[in-house]
N, C-alpha and C. Protein backbone atom coordinates (compact mmCIF):
# COMPACT_ATOMS: atom_id res chain seq x y z
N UNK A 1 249.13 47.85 101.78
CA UNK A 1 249.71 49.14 102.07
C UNK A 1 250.91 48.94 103.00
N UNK A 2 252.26 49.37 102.46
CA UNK A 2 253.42 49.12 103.22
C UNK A 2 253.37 50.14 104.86
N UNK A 3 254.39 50.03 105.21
CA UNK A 3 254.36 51.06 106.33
C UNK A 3 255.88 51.41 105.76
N UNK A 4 256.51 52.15 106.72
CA UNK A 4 257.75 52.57 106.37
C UNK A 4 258.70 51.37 106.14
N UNK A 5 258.72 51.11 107.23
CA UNK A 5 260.18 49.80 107.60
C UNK A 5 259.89 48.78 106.34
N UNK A 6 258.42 48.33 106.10
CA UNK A 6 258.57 47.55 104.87
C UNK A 6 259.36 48.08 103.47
N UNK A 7 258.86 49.58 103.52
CA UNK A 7 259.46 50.13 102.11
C UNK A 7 260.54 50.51 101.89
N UNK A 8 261.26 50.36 103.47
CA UNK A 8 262.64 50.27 103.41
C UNK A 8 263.09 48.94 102.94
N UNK A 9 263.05 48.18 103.10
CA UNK A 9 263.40 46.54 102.89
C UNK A 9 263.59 46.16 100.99
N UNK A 10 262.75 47.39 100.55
CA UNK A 10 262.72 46.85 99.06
C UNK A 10 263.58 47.04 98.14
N UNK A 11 263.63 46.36 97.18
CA UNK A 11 265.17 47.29 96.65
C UNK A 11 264.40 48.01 95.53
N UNK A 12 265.21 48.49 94.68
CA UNK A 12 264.87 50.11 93.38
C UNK A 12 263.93 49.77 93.35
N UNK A 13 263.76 48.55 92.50
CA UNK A 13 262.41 48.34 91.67
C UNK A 13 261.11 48.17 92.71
N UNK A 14 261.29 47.67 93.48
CA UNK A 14 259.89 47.39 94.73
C UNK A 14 259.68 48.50 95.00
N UNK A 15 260.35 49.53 95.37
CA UNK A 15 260.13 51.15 95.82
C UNK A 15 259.50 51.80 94.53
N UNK A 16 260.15 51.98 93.18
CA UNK A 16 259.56 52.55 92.13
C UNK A 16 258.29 51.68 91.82
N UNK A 17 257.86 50.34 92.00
CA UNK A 17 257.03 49.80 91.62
C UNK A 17 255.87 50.28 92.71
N UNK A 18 256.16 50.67 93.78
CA UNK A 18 255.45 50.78 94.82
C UNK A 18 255.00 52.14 95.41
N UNK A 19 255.95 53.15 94.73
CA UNK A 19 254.94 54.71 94.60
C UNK A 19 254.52 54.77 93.14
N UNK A 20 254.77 53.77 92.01
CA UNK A 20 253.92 54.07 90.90
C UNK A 20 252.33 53.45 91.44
N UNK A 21 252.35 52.79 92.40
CA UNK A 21 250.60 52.07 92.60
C UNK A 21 250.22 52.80 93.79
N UNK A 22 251.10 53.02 94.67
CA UNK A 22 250.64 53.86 96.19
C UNK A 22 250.85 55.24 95.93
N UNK A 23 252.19 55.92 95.56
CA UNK A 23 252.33 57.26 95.99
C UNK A 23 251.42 58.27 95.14
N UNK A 24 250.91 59.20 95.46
CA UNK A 24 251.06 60.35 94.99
C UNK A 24 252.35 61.58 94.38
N UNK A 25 251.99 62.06 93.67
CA UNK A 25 252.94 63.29 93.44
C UNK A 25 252.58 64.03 94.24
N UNK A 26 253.60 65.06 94.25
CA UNK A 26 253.64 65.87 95.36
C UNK A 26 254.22 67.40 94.37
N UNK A 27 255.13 66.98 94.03
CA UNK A 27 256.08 68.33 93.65
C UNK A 27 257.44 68.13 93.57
N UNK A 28 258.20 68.66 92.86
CA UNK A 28 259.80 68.43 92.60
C UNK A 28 260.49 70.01 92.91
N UNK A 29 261.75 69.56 92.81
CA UNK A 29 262.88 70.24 92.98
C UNK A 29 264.02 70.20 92.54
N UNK A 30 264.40 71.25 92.03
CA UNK A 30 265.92 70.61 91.50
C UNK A 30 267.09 70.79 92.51
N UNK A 31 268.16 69.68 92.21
CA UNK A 31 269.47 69.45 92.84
C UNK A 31 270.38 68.82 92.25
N UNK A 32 271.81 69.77 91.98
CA UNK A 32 272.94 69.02 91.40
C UNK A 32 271.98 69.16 89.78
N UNK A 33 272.54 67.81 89.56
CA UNK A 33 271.60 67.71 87.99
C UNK A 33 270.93 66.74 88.15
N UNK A 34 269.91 66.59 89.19
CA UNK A 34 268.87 66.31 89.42
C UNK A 34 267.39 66.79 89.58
N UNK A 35 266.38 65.89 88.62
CA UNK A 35 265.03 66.71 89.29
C UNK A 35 264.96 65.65 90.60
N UNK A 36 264.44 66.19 91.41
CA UNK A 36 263.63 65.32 92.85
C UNK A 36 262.47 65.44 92.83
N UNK A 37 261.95 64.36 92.71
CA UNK A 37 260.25 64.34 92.90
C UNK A 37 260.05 63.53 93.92
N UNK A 38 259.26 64.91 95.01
CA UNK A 38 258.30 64.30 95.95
C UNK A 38 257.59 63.72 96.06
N UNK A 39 256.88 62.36 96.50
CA UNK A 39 255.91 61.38 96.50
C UNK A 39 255.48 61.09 98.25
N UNK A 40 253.70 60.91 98.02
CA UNK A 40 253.65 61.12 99.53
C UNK A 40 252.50 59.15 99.41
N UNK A 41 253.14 58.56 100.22
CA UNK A 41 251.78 57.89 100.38
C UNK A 41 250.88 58.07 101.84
N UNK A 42 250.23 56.97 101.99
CA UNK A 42 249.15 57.28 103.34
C UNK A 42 250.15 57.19 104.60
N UNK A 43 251.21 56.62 104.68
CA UNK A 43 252.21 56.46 105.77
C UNK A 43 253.53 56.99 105.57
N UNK A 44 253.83 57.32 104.54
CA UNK A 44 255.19 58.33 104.34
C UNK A 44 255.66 59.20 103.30
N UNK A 45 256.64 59.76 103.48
CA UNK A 45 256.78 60.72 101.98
C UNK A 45 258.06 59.92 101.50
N UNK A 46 258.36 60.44 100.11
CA UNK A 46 259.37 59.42 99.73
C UNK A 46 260.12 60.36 98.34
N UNK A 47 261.58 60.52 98.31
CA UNK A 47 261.89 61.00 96.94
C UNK A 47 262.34 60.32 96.05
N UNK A 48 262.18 61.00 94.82
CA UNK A 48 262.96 60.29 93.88
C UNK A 48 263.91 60.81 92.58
N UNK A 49 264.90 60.62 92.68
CA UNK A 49 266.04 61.30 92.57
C UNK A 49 266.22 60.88 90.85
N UNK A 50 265.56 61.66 89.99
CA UNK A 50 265.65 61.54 88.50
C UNK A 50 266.89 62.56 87.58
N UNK A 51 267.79 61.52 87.30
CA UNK A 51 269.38 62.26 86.51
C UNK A 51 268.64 62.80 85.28
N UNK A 52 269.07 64.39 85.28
CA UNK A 52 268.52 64.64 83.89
C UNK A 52 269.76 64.44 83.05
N UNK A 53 270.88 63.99 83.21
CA UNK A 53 271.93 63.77 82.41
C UNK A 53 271.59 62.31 81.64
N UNK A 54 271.04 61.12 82.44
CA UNK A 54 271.17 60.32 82.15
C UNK A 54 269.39 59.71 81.61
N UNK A 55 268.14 60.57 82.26
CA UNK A 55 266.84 60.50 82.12
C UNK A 55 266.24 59.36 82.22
N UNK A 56 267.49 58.75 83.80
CA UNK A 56 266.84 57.78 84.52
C UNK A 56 266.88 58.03 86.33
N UNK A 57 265.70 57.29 86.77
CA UNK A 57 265.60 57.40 88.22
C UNK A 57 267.04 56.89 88.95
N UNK A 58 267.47 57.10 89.03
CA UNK A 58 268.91 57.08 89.78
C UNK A 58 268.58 56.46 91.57
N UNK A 59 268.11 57.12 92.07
CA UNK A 59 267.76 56.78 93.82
C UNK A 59 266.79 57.36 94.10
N UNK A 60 265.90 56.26 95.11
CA UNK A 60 264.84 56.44 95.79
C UNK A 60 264.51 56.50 97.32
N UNK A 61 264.53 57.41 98.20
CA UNK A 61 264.56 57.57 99.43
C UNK A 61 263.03 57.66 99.96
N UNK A 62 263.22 57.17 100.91
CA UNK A 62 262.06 57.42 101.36
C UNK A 62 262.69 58.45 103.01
N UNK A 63 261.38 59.40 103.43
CA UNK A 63 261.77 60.32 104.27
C UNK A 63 262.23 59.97 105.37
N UNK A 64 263.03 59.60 106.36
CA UNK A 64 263.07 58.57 107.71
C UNK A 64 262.84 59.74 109.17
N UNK A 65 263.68 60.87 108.75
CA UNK A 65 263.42 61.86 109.27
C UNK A 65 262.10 62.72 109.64
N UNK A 66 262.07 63.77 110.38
CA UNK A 66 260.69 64.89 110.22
C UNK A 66 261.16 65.69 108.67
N UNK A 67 260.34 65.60 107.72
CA UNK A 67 260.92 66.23 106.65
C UNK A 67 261.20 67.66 106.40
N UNK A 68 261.61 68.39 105.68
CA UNK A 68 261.80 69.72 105.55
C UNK A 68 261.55 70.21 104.22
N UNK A 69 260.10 70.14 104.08
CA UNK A 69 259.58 70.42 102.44
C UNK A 69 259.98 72.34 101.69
N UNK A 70 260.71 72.81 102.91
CA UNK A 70 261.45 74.42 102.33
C UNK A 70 261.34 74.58 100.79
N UNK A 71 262.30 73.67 100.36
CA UNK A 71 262.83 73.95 98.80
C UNK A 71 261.19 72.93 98.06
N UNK A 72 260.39 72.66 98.96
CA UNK A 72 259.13 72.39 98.08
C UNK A 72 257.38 73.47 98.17
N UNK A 73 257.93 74.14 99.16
CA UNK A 73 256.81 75.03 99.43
C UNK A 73 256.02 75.83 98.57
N UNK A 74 256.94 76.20 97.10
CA UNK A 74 255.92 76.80 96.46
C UNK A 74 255.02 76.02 95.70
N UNK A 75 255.27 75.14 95.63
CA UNK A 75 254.73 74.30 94.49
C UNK A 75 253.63 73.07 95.30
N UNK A 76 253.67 73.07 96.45
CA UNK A 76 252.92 72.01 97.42
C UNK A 76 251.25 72.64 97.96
N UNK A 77 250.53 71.81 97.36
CA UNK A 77 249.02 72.03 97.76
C UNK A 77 248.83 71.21 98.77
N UNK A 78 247.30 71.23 99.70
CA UNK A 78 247.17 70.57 100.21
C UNK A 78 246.52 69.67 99.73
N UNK A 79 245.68 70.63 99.17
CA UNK A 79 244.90 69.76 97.79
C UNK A 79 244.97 68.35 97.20
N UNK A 80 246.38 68.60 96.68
CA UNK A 80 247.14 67.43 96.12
C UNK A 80 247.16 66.07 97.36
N UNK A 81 246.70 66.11 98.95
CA UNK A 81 247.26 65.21 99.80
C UNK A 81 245.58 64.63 99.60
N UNK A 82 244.58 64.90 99.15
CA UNK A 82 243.61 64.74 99.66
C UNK A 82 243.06 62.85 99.20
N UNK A 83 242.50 62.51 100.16
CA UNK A 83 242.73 60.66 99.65
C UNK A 83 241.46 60.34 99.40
N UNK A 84 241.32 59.91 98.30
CA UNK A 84 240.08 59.90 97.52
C UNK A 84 239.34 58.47 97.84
């Protein structure tokens, strides 16, 4: 299980490889002509920035900040955080 600073260090593929086995979904949003999908693991949240022009993952951020889930609130359970 990474912590942040590791999952900073990775490049595209280590990050996408690494909320397809750790993260959860969370919920998306659109921006520009982008969907954003939220991904949360046990130590951080993380987006991922999918071109619907092109109907590839384009960029992957992870949150570094206190986040501001606003433009995700309707769609966010808590439900969904629960760690099985």
């Amino acid at each position: 299980m990474l912590y942040l600073l590791g999952f900073l260090y990775l490049d595209f593929a280590g990050r996408a490889d690494y909320l397809l086995t750790h993260g959860r979904y969370v919920a998306s949003r659109s921006e520009d002509h982008f969907e954003v999908q939220l991904y949360w693991t046990k130590n951080f949240f993380a987006e991922v920035y999918h071109s619907r022009r092109s109907g590839r993952n384009e960029q992957i951020n992870a949150l570094t900040e206190e986040p501001d889930f606003t433009a995700y609130l309707d769609q966010i359970s808590l439900e969904n955080l629960q760690i099985q």
